[in-house]
N, C-alpha and C. Protein backbone atom coordinates (compact mmCIF):
# COMPACT_ATOMS: atom_id res chain seq x y z
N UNK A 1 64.63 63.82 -41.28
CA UNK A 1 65.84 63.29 -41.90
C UNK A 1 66.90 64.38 -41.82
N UNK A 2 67.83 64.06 -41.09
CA UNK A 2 68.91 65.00 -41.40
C UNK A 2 69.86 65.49 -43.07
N UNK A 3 70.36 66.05 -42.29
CA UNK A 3 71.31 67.07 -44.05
C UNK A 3 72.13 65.76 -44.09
N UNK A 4 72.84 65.37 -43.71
CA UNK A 4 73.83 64.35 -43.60
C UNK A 4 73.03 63.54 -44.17
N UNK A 5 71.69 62.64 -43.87
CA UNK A 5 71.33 61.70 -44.43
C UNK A 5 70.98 62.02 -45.73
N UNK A 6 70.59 63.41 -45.86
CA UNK A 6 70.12 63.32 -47.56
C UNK A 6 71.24 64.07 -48.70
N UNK A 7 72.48 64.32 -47.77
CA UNK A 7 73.36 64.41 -49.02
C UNK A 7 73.97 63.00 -49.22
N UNK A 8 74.22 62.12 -48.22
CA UNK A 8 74.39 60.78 -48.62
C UNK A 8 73.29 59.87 -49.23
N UNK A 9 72.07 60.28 -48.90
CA UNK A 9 71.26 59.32 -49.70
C UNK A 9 71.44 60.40 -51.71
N UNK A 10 71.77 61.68 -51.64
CA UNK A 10 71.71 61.95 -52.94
C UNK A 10 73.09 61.55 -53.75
N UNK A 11 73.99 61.69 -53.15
CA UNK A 11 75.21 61.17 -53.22
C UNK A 11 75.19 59.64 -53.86
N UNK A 12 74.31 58.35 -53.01
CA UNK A 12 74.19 57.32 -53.48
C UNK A 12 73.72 57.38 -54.35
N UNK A 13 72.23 58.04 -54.93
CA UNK A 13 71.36 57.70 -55.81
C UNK A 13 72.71 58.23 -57.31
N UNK A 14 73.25 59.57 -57.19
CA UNK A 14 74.23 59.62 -58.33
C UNK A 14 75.21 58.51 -58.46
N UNK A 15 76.27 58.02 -57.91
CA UNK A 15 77.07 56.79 -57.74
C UNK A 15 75.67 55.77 -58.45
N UNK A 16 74.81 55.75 -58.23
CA UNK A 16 73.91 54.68 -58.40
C UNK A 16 73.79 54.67 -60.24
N UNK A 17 73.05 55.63 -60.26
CA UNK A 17 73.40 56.30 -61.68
C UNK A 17 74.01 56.15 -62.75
N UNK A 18 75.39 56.61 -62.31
CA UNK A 18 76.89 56.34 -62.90
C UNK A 18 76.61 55.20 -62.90
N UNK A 19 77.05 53.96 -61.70
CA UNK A 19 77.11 52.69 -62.22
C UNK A 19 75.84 51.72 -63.36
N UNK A 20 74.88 52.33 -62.95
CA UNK A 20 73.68 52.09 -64.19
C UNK A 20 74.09 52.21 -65.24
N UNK A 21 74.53 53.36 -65.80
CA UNK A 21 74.63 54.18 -66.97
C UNK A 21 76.14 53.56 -67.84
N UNK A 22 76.77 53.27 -67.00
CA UNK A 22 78.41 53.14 -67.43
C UNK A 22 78.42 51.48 -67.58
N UNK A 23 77.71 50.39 -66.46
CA UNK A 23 78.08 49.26 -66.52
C UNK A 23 77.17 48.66 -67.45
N UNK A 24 76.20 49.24 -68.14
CA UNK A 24 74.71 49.20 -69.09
C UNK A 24 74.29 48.12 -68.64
N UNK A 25 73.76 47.95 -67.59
CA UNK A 25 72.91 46.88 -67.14
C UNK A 25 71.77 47.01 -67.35
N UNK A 26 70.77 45.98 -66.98
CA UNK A 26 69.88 45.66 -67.35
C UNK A 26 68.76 46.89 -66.87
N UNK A 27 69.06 47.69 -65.56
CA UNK A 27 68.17 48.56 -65.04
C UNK A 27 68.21 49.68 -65.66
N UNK A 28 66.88 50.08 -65.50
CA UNK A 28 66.59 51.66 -66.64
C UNK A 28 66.50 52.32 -65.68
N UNK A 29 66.80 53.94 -66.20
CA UNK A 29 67.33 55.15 -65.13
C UNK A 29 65.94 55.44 -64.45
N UNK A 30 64.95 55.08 -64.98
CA UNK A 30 63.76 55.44 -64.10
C UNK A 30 63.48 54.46 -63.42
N UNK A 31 63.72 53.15 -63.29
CA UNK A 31 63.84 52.59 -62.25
C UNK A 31 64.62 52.84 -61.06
N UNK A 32 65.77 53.06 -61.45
CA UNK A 32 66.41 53.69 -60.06
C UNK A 32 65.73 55.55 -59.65
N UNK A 33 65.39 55.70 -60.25
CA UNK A 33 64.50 56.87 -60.03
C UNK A 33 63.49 56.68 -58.99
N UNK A 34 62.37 55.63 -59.59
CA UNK A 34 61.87 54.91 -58.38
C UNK A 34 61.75 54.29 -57.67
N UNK A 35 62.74 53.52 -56.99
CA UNK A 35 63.66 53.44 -55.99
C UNK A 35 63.68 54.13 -55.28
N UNK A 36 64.83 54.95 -55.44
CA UNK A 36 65.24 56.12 -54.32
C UNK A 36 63.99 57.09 -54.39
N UNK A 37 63.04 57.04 -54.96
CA UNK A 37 62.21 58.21 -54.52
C UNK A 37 61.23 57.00 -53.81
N UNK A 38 60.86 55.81 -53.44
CA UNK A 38 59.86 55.33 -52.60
C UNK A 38 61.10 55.11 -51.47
N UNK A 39 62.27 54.74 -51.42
CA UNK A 39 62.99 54.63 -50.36
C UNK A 39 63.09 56.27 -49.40
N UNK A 40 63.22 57.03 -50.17
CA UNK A 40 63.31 58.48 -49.54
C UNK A 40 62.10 58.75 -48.65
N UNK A 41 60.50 58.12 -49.20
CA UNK A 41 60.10 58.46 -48.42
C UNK A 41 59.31 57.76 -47.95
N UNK A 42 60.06 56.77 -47.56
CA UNK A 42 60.11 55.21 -46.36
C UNK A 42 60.65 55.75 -45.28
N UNK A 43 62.29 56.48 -45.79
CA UNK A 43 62.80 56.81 -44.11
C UNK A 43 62.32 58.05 -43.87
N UNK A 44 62.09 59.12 -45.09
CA UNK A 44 61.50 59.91 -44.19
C UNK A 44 60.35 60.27 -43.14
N UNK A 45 58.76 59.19 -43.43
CA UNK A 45 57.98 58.91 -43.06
C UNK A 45 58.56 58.14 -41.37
N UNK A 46 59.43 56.91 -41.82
CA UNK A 46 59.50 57.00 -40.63
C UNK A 46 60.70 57.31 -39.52
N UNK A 47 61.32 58.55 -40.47
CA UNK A 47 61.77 59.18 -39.49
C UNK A 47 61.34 60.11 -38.96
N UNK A 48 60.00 60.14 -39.45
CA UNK A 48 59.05 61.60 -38.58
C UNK A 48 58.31 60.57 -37.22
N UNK A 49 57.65 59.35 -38.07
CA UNK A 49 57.37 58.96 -36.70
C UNK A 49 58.24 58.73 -35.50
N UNK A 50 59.37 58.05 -35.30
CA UNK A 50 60.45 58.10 -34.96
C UNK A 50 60.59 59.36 -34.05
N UNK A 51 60.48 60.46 -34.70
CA UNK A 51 60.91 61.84 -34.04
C UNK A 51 60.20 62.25 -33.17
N UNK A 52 59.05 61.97 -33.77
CA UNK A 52 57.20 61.89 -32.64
C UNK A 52 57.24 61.47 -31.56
N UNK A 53 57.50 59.76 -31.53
CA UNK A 53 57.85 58.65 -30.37
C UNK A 53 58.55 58.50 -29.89
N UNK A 54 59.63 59.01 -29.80
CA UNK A 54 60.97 58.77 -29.47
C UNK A 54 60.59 59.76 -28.22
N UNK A 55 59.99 61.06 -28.32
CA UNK A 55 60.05 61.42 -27.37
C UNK A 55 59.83 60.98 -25.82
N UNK A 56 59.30 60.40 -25.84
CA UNK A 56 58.59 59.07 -24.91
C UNK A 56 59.93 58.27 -24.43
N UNK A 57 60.51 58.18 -23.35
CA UNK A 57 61.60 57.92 -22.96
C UNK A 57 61.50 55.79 -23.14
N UNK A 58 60.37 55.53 -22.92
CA UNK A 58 59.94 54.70 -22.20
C UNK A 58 59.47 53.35 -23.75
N UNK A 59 60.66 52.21 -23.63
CA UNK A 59 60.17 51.42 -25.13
C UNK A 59 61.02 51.75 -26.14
N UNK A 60 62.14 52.19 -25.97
CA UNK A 60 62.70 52.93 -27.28
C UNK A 60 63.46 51.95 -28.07
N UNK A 61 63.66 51.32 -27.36
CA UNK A 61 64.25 50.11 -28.55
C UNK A 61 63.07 48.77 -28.96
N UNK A 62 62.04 48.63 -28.20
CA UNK A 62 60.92 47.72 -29.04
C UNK A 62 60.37 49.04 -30.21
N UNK A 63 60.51 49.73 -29.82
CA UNK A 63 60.23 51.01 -31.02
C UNK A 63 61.03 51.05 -32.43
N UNK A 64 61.94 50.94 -32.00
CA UNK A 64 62.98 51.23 -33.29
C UNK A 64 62.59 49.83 -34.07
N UNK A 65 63.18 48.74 -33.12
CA UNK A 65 62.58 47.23 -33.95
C UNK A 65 61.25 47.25 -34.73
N UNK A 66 60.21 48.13 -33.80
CA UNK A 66 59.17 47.95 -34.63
C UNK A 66 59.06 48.19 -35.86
N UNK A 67 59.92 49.83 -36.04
CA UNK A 67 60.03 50.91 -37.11
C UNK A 67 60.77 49.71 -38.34
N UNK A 68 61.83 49.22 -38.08
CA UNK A 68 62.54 48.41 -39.06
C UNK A 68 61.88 47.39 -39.51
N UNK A 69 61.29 46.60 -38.90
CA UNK A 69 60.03 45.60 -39.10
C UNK A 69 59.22 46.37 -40.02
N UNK A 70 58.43 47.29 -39.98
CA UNK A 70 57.76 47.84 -41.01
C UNK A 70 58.36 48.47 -42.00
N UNK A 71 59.45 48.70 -41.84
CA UNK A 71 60.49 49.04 -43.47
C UNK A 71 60.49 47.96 -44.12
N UNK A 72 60.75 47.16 -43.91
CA UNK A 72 61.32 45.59 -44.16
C UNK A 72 59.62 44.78 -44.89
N UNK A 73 58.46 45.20 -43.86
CA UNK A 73 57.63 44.95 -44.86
C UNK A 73 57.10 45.86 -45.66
N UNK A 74 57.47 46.76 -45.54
CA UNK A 74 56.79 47.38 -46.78
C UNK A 74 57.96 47.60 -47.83
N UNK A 75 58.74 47.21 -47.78
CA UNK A 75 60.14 46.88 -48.72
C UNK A 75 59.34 46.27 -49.36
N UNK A 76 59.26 44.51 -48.77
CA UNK A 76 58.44 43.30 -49.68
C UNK A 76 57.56 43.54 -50.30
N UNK A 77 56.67 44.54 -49.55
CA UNK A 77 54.88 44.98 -50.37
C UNK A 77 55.81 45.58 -52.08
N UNK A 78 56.38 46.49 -51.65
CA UNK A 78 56.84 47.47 -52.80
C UNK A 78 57.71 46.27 -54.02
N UNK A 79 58.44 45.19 -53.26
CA UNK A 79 59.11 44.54 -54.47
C UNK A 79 58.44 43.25 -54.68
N UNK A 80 56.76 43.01 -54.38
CA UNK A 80 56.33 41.98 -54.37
C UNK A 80 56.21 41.66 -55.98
N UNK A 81 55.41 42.80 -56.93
CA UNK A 81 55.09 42.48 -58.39
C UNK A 81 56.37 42.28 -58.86
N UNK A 82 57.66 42.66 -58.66
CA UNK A 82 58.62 41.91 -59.42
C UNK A 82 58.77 40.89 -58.98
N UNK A 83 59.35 40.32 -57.74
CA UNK A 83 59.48 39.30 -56.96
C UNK A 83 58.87 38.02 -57.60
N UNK A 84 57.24 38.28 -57.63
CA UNK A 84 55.92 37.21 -57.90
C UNK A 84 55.93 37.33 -59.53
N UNK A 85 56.34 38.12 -59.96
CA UNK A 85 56.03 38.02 -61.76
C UNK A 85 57.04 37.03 -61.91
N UNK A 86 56.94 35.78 -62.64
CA UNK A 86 57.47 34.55 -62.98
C UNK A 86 58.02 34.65 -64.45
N UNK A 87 57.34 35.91 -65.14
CA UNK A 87 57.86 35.82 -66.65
C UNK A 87 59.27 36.81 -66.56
N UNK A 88 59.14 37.42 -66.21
CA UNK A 88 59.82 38.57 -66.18
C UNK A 88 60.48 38.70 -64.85
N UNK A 89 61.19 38.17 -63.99
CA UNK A 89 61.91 38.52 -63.04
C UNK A 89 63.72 39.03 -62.89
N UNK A 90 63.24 40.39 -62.65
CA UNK A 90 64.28 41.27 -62.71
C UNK A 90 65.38 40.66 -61.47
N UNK A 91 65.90 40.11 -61.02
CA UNK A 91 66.43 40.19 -60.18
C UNK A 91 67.59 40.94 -59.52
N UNK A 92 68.39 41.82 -60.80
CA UNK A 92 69.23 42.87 -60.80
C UNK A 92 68.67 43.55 -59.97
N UNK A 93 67.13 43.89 -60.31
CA UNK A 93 66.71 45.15 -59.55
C UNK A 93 66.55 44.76 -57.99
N UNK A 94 66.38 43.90 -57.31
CA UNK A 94 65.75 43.61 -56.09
C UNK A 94 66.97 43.22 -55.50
N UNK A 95 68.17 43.05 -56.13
CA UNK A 95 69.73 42.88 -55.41
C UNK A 95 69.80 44.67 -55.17
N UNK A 96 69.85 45.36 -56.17
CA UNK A 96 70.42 46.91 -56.49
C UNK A 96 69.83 47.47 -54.90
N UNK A 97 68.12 47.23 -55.07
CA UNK A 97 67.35 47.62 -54.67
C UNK A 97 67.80 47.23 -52.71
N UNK A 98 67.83 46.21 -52.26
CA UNK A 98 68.48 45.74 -51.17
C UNK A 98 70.17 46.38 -51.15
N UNK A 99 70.70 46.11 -51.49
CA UNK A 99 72.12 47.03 -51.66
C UNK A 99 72.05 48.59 -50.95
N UNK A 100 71.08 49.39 -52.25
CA UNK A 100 71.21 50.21 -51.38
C UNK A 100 70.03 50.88 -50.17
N UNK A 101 69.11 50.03 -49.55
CA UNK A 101 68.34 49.95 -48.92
C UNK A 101 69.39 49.83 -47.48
N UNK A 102 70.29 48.88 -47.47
CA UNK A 102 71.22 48.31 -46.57
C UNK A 102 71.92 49.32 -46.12
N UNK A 103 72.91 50.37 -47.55
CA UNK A 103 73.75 51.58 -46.87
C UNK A 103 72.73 53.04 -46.59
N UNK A 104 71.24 52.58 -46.75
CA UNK A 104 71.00 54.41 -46.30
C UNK A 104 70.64 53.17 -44.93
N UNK A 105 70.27 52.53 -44.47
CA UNK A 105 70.46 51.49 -43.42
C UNK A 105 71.44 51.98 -42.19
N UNK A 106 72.45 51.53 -42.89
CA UNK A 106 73.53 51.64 -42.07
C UNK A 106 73.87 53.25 -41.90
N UNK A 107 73.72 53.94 -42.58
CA UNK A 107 74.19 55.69 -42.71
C UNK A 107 73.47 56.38 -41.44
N UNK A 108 72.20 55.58 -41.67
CA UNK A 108 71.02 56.17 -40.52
C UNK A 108 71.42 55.81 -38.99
N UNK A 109 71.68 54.24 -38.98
CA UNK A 109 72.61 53.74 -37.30
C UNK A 109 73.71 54.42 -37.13
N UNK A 110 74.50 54.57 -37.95
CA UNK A 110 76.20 55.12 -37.78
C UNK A 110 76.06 56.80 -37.15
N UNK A 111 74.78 57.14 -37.92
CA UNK A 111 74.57 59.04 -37.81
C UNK A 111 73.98 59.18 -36.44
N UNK A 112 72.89 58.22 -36.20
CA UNK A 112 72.30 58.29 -34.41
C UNK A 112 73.35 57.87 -33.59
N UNK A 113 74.40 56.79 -34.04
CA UNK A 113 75.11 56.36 -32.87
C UNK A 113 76.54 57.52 -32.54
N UNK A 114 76.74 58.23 -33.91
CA UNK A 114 77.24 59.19 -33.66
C UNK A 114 77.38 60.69 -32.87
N UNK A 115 75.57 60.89 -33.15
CA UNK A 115 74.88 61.78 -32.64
C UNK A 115 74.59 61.49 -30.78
N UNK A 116 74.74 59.99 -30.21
CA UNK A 116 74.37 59.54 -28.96
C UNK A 116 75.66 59.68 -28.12
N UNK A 117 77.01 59.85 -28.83
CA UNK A 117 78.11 60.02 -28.22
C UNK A 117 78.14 61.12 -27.97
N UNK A 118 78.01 62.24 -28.70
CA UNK A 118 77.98 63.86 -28.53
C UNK A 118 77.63 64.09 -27.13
């Protein structure tokens, strides 16, 4: 994971914070706690594999698809017990939670496609 990605992913998680804290919603600070600490090391995991395979000239974009495909399910694995709990469904959290799943998302395409122009 680059510096860039993790002063913007720390950057979000504070903004994240603030808006928790200030708009008093329904989410508690340790929920967004764990959040960004299973998201942190979603991309970092697979941005090591990534870094591994990539070397391999050969497949690099059924690769990447693959990599996102398995974010995406193990997103669901991770927000299945709220998701499936019928008494209690948070749904604040699994919007928040997608929200900012989407901009370290996008931070990560924008930073390689930046890095591919160089």
């Amino acid at each position: 994971m680059t510096k860039t990605n993790v002063f913007f992913l720390f950057g979000l998680f504070i903004a994240n914070l603030l808006v928790v804290y200030f708009a008093k919603t329904k989410l508690a600070l340790e929920e967004v706690f764990i959040m960004y600490s299973f998201l942190f090391a979603l991309f970092l995991f697979t941005e090591l594999i990534q870094d591994k395979l990539l070397k391999k000239p050969k497949k690099q974009t059924y690769l990447l698809l693959a990599i996102n495909i398995f974010r995406i399910f193990v997103c669901l694995v991770f927000l299945s017990p709220i998701i499936l709990n019928t008494e209690k469904s948070d749904s604040f959290f699994v919007i928040n939670f997608f929200i900012v799943y989407f901009f370290i998302l996008y931070s990560e395409v924008f930073i390689k496609y930046k890095n591919i122009k160089k």
